[in-house]
Protein backbone atom coordinates (compact mmCIF):
# COMPACT_ATOMS: atom_id res chain seq x y z
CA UNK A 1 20.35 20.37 -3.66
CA UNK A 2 17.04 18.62 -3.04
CA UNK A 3 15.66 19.74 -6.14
CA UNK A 4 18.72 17.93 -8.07
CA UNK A 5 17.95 14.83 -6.37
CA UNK A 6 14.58 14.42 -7.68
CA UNK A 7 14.44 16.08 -10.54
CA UNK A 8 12.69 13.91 -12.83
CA UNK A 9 13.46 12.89 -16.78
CA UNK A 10 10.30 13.39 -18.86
CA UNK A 11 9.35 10.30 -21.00
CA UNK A 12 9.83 11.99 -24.43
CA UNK A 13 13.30 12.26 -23.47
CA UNK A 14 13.87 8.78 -22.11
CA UNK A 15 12.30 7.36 -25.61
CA UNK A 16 14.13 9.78 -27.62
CA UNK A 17 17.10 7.95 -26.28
CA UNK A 18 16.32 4.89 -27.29
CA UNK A 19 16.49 6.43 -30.86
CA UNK A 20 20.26 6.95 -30.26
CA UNK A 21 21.87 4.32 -32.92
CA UNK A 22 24.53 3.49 -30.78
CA UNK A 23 22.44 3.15 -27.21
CA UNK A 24 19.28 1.64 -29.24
CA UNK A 25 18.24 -2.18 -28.53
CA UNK A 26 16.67 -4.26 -31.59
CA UNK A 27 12.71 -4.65 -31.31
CA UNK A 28 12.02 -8.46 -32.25
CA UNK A 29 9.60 -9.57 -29.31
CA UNK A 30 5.69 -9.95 -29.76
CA UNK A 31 2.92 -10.59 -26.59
CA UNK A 32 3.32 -13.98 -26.95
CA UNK A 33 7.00 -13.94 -26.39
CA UNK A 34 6.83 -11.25 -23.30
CA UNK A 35 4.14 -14.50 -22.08
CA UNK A 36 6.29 -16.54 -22.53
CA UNK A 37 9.16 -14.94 -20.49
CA UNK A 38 6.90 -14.22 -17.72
CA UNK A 39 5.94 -18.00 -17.47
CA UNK A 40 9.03 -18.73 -17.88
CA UNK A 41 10.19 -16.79 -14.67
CA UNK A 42 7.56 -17.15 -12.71
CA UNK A 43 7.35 -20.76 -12.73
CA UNK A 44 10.16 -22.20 -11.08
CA UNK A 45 11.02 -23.73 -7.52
CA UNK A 46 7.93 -22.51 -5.98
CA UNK A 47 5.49 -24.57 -7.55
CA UNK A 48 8.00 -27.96 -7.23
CA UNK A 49 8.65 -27.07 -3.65
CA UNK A 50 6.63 -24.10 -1.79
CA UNK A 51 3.86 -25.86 -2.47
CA UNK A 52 4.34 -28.78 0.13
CA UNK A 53 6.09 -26.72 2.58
CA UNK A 54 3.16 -24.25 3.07
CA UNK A 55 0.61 -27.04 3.27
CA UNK A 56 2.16 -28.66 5.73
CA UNK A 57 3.47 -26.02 8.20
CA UNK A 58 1.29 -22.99 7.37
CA UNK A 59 -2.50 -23.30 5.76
CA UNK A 60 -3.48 -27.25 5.48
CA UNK A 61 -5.32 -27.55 1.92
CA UNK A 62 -6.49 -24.31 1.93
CA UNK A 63 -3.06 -23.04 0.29
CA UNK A 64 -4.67 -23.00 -2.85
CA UNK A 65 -6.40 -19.83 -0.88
CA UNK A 66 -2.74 -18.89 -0.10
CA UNK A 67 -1.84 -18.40 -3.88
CA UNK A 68 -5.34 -16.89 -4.88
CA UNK A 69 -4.31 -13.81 -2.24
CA UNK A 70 -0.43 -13.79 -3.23
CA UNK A 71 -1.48 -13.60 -7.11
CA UNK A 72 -4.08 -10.70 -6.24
CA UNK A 73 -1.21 -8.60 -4.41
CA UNK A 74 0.94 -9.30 -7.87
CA UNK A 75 -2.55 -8.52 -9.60
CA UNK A 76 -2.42 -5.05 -8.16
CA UNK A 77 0.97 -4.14 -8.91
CA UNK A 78 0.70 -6.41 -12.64
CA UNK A 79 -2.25 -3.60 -13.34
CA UNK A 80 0.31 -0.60 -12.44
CA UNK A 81 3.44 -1.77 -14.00
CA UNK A 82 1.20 -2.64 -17.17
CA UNK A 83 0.29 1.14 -17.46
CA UNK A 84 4.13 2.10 -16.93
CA UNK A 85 5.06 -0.07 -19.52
CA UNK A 86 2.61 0.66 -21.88
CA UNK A 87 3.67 4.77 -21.18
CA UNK A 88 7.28 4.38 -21.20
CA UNK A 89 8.65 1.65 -22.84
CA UNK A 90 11.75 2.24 -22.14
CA UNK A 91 14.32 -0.29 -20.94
CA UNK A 92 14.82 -0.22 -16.72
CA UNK A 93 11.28 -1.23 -15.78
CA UNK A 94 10.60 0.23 -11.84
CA UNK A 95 13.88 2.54 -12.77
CA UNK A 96 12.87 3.54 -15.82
CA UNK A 97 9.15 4.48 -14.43
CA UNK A 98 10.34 6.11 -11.28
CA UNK A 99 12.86 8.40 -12.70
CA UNK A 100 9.71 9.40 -15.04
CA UNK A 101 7.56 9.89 -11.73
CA UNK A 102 9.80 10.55 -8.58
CA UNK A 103 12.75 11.86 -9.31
CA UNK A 104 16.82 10.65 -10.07
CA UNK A 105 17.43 9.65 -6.78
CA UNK A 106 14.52 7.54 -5.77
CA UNK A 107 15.14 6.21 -9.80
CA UNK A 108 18.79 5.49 -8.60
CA UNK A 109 17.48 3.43 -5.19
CA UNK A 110 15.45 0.83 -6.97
CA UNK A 111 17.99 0.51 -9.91
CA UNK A 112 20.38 0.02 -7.06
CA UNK A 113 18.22 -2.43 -5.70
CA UNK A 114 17.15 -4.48 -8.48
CA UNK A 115 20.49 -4.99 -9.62
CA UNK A 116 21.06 -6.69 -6.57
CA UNK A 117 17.96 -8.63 -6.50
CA UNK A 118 18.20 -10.14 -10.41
CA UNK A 119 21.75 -10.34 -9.88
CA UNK A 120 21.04 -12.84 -6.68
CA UNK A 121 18.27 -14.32 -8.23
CA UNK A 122 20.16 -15.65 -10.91
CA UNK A 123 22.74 -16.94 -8.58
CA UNK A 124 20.04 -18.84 -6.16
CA UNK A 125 18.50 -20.33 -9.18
CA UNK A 126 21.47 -21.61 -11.18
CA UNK A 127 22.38 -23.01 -7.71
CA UNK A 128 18.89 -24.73 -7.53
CA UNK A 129 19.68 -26.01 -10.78
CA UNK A 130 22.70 -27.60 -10.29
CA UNK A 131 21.16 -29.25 -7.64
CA UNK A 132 18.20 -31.08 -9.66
CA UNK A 133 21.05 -31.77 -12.64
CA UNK A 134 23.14 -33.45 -9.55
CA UNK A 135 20.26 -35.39 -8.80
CA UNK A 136 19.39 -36.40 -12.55
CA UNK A 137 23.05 -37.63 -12.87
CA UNK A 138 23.23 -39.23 -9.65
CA UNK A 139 20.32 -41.42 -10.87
CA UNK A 140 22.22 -42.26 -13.88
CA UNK A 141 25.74 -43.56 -11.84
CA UNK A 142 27.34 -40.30 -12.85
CA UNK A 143 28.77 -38.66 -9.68
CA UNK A 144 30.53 -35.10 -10.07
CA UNK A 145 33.77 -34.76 -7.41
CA UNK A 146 32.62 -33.08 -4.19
CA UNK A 147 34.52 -30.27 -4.56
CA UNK A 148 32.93 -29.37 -8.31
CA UNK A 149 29.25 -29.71 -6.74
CA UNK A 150 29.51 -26.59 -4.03
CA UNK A 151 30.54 -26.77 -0.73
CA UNK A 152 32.86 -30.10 -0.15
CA UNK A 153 31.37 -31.30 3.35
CA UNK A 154 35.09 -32.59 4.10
CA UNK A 155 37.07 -29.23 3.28
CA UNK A 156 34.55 -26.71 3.48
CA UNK A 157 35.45 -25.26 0.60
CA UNK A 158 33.78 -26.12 -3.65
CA UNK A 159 33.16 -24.62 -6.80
CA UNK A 160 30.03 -25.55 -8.16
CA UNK A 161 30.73 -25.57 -11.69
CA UNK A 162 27.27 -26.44 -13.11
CA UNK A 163 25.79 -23.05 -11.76
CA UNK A 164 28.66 -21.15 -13.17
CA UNK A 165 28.76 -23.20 -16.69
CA UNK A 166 24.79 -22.72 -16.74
CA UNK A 167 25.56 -18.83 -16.16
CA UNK A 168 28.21 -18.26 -18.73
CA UNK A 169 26.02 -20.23 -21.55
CA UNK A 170 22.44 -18.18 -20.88
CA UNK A 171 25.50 -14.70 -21.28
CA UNK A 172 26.47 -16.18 -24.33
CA UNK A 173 22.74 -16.68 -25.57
CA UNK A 174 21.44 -13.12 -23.99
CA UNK A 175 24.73 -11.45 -26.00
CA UNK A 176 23.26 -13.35 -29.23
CA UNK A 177 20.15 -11.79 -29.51
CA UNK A 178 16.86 -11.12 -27.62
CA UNK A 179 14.45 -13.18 -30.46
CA UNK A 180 17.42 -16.40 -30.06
CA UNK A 181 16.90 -16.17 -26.45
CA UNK A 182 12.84 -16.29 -27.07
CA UNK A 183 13.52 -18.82 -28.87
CA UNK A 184 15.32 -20.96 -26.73
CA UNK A 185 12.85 -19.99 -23.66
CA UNK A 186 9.66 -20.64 -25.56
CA UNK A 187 10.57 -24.27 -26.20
CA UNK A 188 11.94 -24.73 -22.93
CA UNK A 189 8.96 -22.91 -21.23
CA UNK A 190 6.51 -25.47 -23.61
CA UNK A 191 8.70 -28.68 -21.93
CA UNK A 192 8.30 -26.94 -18.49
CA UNK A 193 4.48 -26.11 -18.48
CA UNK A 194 3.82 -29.68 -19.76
CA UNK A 195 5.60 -31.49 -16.59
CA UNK A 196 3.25 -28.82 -14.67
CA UNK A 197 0.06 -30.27 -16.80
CA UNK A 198 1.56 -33.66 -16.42
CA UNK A 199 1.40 -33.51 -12.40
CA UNK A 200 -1.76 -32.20 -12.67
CA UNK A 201 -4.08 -34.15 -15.05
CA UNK A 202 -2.20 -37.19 -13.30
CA UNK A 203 -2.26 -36.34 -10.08
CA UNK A 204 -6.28 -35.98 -10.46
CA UNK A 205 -6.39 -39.46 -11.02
CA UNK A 206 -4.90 -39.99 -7.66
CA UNK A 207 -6.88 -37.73 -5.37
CA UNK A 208 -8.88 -38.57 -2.09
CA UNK A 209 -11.54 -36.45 -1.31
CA UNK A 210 -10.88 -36.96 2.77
CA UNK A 211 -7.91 -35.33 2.53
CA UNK A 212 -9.07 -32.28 2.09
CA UNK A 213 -10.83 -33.03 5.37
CA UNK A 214 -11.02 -29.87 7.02
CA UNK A 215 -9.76 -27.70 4.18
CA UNK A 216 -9.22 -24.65 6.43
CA UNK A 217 -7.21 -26.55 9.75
CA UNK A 218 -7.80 -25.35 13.10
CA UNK A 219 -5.59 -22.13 14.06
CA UNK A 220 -2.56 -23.09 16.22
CA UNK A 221 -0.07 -20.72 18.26
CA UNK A 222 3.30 -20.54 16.31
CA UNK A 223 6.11 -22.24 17.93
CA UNK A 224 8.51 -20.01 19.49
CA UNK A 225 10.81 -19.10 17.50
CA UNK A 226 9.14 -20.26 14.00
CA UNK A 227 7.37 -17.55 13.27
CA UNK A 228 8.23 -16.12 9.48
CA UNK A 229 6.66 -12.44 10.74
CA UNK A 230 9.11 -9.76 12.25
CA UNK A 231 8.85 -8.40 15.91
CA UNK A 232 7.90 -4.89 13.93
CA UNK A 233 4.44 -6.51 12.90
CA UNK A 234 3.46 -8.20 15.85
CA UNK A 235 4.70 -5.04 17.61
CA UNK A 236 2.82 -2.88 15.15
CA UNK A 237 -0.46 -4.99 15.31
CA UNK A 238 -0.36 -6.72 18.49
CA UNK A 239 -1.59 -10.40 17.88
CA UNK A 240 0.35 -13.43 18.25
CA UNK A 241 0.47 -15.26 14.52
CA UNK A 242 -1.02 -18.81 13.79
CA UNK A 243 -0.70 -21.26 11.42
CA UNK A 244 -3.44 -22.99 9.86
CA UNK A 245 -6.96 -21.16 10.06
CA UNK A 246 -8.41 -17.80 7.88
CA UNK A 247 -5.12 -15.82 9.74
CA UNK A 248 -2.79 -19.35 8.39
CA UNK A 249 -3.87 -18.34 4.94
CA UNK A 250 -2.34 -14.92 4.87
CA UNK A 251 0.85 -16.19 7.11
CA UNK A 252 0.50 -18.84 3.78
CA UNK A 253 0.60 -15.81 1.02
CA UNK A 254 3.39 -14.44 2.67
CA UNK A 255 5.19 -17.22 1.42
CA UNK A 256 3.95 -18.31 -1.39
CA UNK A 257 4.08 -14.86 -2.48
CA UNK A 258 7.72 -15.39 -3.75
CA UNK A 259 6.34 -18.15 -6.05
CA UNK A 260 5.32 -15.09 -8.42
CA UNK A 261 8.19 -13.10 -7.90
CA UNK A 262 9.77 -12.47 -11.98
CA UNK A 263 6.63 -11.06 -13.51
CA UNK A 264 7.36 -7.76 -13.49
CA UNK A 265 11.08 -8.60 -15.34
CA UNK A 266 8.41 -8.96 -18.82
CA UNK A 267 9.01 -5.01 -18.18
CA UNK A 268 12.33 -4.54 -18.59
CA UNK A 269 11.74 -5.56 -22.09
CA UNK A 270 9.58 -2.86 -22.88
CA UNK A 271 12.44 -1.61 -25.42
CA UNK A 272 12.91 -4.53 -27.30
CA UNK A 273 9.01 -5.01 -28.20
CA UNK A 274 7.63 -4.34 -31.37
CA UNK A 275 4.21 -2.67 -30.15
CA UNK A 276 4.95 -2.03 -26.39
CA UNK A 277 1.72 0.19 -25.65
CA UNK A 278 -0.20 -3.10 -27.29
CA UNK A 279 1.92 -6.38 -25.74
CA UNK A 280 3.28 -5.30 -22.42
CA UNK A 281 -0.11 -5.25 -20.56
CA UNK A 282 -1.03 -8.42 -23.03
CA UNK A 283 2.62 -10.13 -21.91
CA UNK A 284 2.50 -8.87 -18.15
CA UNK A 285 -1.16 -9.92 -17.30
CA UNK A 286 -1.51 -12.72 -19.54
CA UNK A 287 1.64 -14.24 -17.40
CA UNK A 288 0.37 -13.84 -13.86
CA UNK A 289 -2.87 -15.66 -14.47
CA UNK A 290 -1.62 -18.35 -16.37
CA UNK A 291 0.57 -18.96 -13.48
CA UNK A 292 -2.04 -18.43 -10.77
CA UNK A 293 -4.21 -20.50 -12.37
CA UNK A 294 -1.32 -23.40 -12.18
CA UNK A 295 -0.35 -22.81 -9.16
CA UNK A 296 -3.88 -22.90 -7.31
CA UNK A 297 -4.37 -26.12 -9.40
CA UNK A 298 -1.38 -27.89 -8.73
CA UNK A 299 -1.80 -27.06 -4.85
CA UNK A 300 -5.58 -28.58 -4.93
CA UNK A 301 -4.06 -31.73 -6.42
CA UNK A 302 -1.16 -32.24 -4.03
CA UNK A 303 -2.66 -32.15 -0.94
CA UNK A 304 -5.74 -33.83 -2.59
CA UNK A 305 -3.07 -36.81 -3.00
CA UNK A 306 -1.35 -36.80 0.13
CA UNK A 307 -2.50 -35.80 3.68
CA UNK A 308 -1.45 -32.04 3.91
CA UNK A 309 0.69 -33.46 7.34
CA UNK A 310 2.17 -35.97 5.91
CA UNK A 311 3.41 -33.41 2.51
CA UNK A 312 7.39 -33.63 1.65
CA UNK A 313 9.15 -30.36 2.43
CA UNK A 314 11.57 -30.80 0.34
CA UNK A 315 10.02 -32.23 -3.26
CA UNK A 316 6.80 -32.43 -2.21
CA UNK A 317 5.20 -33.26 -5.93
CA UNK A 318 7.40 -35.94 -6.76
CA UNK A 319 7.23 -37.52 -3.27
CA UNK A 320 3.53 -37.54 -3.22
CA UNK A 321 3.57 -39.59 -6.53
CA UNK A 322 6.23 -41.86 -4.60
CA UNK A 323 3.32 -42.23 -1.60
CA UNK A 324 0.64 -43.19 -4.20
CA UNK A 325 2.58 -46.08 -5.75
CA UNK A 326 4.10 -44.01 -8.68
CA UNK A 327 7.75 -43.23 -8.04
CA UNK A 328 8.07 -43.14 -12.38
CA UNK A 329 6.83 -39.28 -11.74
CA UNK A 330 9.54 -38.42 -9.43
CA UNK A 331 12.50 -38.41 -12.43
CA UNK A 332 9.65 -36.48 -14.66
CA UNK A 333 9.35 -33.74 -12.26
CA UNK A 334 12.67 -33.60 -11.24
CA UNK A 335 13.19 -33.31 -15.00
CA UNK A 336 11.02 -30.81 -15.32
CA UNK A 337 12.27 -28.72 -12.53
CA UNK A 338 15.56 -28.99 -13.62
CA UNK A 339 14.77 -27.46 -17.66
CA UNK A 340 11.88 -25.13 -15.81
CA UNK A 341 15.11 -23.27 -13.80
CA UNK A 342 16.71 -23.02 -16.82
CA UNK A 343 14.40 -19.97 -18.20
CA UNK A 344 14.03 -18.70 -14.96
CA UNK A 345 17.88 -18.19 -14.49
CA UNK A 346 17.81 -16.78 -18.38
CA UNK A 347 15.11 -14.28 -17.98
CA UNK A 348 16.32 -12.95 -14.59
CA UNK A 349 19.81 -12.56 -16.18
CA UNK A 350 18.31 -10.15 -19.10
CA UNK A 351 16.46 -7.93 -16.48
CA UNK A 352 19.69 -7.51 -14.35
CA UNK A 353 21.31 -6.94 -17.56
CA UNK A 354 18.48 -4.09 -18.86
CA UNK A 355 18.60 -2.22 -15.83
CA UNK A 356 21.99 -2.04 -15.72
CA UNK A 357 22.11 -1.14 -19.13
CA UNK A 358 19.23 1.78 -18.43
CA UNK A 359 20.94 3.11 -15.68
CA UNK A 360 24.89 3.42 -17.60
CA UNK A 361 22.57 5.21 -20.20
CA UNK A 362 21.33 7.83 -18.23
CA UNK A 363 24.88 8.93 -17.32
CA UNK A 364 24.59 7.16 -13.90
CA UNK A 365 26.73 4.09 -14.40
CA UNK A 366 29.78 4.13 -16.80
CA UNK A 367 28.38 5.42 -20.12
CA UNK A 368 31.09 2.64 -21.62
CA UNK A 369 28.23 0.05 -20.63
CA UNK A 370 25.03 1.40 -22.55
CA UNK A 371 27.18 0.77 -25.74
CA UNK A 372 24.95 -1.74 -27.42
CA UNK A 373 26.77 -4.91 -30.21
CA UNK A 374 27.01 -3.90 -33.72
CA UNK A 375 25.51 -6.32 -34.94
CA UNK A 376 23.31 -8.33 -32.68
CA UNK A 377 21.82 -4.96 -31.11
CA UNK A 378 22.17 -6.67 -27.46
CA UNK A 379 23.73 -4.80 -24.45
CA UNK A 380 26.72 -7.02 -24.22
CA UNK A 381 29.64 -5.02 -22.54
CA UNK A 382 27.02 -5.66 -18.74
CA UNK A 383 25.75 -8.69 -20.03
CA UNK A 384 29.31 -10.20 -19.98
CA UNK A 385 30.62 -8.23 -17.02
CA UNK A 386 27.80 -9.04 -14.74
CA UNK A 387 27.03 -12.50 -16.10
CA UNK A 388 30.61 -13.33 -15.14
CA UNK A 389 30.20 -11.65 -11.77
CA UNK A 390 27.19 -13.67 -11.08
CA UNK A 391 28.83 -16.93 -12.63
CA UNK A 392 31.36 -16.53 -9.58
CA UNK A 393 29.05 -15.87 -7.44
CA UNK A 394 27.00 -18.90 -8.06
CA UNK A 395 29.66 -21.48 -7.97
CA UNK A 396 31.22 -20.01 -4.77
CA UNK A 397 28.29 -18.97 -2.89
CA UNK A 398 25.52 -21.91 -1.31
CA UNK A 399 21.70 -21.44 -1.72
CA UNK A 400 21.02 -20.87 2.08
CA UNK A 401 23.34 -17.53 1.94
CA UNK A 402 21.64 -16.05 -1.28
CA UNK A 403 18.18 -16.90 -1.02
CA UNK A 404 17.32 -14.48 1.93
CA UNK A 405 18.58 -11.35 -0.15
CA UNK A 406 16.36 -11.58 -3.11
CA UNK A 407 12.74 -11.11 -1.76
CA UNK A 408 12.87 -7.35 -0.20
CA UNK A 409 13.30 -5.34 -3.41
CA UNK A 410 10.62 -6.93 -5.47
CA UNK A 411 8.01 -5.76 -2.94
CA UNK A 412 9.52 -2.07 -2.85
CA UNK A 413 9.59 -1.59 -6.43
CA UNK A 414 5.77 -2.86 -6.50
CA UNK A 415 5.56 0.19 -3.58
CA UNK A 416 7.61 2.63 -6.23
CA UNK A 417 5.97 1.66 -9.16
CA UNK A 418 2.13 1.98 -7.70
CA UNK A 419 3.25 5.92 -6.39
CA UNK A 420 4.71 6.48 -9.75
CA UNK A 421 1.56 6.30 -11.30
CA UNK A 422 -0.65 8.56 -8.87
CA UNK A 423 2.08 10.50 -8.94
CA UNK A 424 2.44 10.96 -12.95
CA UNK A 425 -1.30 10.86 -13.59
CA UNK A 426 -1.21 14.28 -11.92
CA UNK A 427 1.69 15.53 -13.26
CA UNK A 428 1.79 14.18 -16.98
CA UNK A 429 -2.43 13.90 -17.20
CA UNK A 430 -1.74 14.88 -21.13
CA UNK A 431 0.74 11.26 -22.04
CA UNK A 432 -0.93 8.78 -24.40
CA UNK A 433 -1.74 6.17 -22.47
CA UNK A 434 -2.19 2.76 -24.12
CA UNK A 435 -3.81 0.75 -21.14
CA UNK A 436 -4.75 2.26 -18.21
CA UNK A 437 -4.93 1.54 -14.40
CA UNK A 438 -8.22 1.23 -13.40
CA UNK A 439 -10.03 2.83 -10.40
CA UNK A 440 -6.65 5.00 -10.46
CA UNK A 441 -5.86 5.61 -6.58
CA UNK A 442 -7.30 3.07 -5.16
CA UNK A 443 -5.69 0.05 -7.28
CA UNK A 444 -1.71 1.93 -6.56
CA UNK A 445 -2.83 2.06 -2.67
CA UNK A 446 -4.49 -1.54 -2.36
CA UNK A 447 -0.84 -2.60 -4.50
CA UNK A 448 1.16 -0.07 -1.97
CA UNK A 449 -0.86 -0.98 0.88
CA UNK A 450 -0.60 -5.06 0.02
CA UNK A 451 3.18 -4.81 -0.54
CA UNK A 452 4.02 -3.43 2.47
CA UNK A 453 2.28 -5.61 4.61
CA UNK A 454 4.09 -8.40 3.02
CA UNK A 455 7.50 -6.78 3.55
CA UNK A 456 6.46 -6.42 7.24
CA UNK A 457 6.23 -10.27 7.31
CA UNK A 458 10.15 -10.69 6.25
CA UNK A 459 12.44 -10.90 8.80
CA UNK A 460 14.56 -8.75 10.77
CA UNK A 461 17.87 -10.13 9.04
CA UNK A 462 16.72 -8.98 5.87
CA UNK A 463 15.34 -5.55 6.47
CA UNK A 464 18.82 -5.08 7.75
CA UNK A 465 20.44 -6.35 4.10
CA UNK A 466 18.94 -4.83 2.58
CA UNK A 467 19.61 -1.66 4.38
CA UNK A 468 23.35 -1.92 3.94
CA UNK A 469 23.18 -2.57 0.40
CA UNK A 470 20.76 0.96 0.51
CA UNK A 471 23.76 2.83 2.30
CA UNK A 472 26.31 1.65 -0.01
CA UNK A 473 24.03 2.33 -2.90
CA UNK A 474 24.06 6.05 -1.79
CA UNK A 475 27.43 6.15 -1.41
CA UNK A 476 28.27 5.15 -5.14
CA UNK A 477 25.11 7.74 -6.03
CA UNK A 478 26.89 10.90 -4.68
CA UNK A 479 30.34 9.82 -5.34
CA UNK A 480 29.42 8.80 -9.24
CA UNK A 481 26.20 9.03 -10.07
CA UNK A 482 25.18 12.52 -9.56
CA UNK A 483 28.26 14.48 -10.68
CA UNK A 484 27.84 12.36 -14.29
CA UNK A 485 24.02 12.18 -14.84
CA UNK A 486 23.17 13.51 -17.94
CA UNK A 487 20.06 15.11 -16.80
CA UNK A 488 22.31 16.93 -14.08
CA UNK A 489 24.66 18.02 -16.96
CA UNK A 490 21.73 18.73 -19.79
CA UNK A 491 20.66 21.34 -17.39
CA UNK A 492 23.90 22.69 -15.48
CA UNK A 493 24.08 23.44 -19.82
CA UNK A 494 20.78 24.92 -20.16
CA UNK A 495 21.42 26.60 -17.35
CA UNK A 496 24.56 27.88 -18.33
CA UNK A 497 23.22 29.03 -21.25
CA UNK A 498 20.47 31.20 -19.58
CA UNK A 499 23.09 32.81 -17.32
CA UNK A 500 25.63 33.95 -20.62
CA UNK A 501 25.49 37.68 -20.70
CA UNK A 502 24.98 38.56 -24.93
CA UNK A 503 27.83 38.10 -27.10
CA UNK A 504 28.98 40.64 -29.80
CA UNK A 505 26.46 39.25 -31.87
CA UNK A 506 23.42 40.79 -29.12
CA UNK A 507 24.47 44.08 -28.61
């Protein structure tokens, strides 16, 4: 039984399925689109809002530190998934590459997982966006009932029905075609990034040199009870965390760390690129330091604005152009944060919607799902299902309750897809490999290594999520999954085959 459960698909086989006319997804996307996605995810509500809140409770000016370290962890596992992609592009990113590398069902765990994860992403980010539209038209006189914005303080009970309207409409677009929904996310992505230069080259103008006076603040004891780590790592290493101070800037990264999360989505379109081997590491790399790059600079100008103590939780960008005597900025950004959402919520939709799609394909979801639109080449039958799923969702569910589920499985698939390439380096050293890993093992450990010690940070509550969604996972995997994968079947036949005593025909 053990060898059925990982028993791994070799990569000829998973591209030779994307040859399959009826299963095959249209290649229309270039580097600069796969850029353009990963900006486009990666820059959302942690450079309007993380930014602040880390400053002030966590690492002082020095955060800019803070997102140096969290964009070297994504670094590590950028350079990894960048080899993957290049190897296999195949739809299913981490799935894809682990059922290449480790097996079916260690393939099956982190397609079980990131379906959850980009399915609750989207939610907590169409949420966040009907909350900055809310704002917008609140500023104008137009109020929306209480009941239509979320949860109705009065009754307890709301549908918000900007999250779900913003859901249905990216469907519709993703359903359209993948070079329409470039499209839309390169302009949008172009209006986003220039609020971002906008807050920076203006915020310069603004900046006091004393307060950045001390950058690195004094270490202080965490309150009881505030601390973001678990009990396992203080346990595990024995030391009481701080904020502020050297060990404040690593409490920082931990945070800030989910800034970056979306960059590895760029993979899941590893199907639908022209020249994958050539624009996958191009689109995955060239994303991550764009956005590090922003995000370092718009944390040096922030607190170079505002005294890091005196830093907005809540918006602290616009509020620190409020403290300097120009409140005009405050509708900008909030305008900006508001159309910068908007791609984020798109892009995480279309990698739920590829792995979902990867995973029907392979026999282990409902073959009726890999099925892709006659004419616009798009998976459509789980674009629609899910996006209406996650439409619900959103206008039922609040932020607070989503947001805690989504950060666990982005760190384990870094952890999967850094062993996957050890792992298939020895075991496939013959596959062409346009761009490869370098200082292959020590980058997949420092990315394995780096990734856990983040996930160690998270709290209790969500190691404990995230291992019920696991169990059920496993449940639908031996019930469904195993009894239909076509691997499991291609060889029961082979097998079968072997076993026939001759026919007439051989004796």
């Amino acid at each position: 039984m053990s060898s059925t459960l990982f028993r791994t698909k070799k990569v000829e086989q998973s591209i030779l399925d994307t040859e399959e006319p009826e299963h095959a997804l249209k290649k229309s996307l270039s580097a600069l689109d796969l850029t353009v996605f990963g900006v486009g995810v990666i820059i959302g509500t942690g450079i309007f809002v993380l930014t602040g809140k880390v400053a002030k409770e966590n690492a002082g000016p020095s955060v800019a530190l803070a997102f140096i370290v969290a964009g070297v962890v994504c670094g590590l596992a950028a350079l990894c998934y960048a080899e993957f992609a290049s190897t296999v592009p195949v739809a299913g990113s981490a799935y894809t590459f682990s059922y290449a590398s480790l097996g079916e069902l260690p393939a099956w765990i982190i397609g079980w997982d990131l379906v959850l994860e980009f399915a609750l992403g989207t939610a907590v980010v169409a949420v966040g966006w009907s909350g900055y539209v809310r704002s917008l038209l609140d500023n104008a006189g137009w109020h929306l009932p209480a009941s239509l914005g979320g949860r109705d303080g009065a009754t307890g009970f709301g549908f918000d029905i900007l999250a779900a309207a913003l859901v249905l409409v990216l469907t519709a677009i993703l359903v359209v075609g993948m070079k329409l929904s470039a499209r839309v996310t390169t302009v949008v992505v172009a209006i986003k990034v220039a609020v971002v230069l906008i807050v920076i080259i203006a915020g310069a103008f603004f900046v006091t040199a004393d307060n950045y006076k001390p950058f690195i603040p004094k270490a202080q004891p965490q309150e009881a009870g505030t601390s973001i780590q678990s009990p396992l790592v203080q346990l595990m290493f024995g030391y009481a965390p701080t904020d502020f101070g050297v060990m404040g800037i690593f409490t920082a990264a931990s945070v800030v760390f989910f800034a970056f999360i979306g960059f590895d989505v760029v993979a899941t379109a590893a199907e639908e690129t022209k020249n994958p081997q050539r624009d996958m590491p191009r689109g995955i790399m060239g994303s991550l330091i764009i956005c590090t790059t922003l995000y370092v600079a718009v944390s040096i100008v922030v607190t170079g604005m505002q005294k890091y103590s005196q830093l907005s939780i809540d918006a602290p960008l616009a509020d620190a152009f409020k403290a300097t005597g120009h409140p005009w900025y405050a509708g900008v950004i909030s305008f900006g944060a508001a159309i910068g959402l908007t791609t984020v919520c798109l892009i995480l939709l279309l990698g739920q919607t590829r792995v979902f799609f990867a995973m029907s394909r392979d026999g282990l979801l409902p073959r009726f799902f890999s099925v892709v639109h006659p004419k616009f080449k798009t998976p459509y039958r789980p674009t629609i299902l899910l996006g209406v799923i996650i439409a619900i969702l959103a206008g039922f569910t609040s932020l607070s309750e989503l947001a805690e589920l989504v950060n666990i499985g982005t760190l384990f698939a870094f952890i999967v897809v850094a062993l996957g390439v050890i792992i298939l380096r020895r075991t496939r050293p013959d596959l062409h490999r346009a761009f490869r890993t370098p200082l292959v093992p020590l980058i997949p450990i420092l990315s394995v290594l780096a990734s856990l010690w983040l996930m160690l940070n998270l709290p209790a509550e969500t190691w404990l999520r995230f291992g019920v969604w696991m169990v059920l996972g496993f449940i639908v995997y031996f019930v469904y999954g195993r009894s239909h994968s076509r691997l499991g079947r291609t060889e029961e036949a082979t097998a079968g085959e072997a076993l026939k005593p001759p026919g007439r025909d051989g004796e």
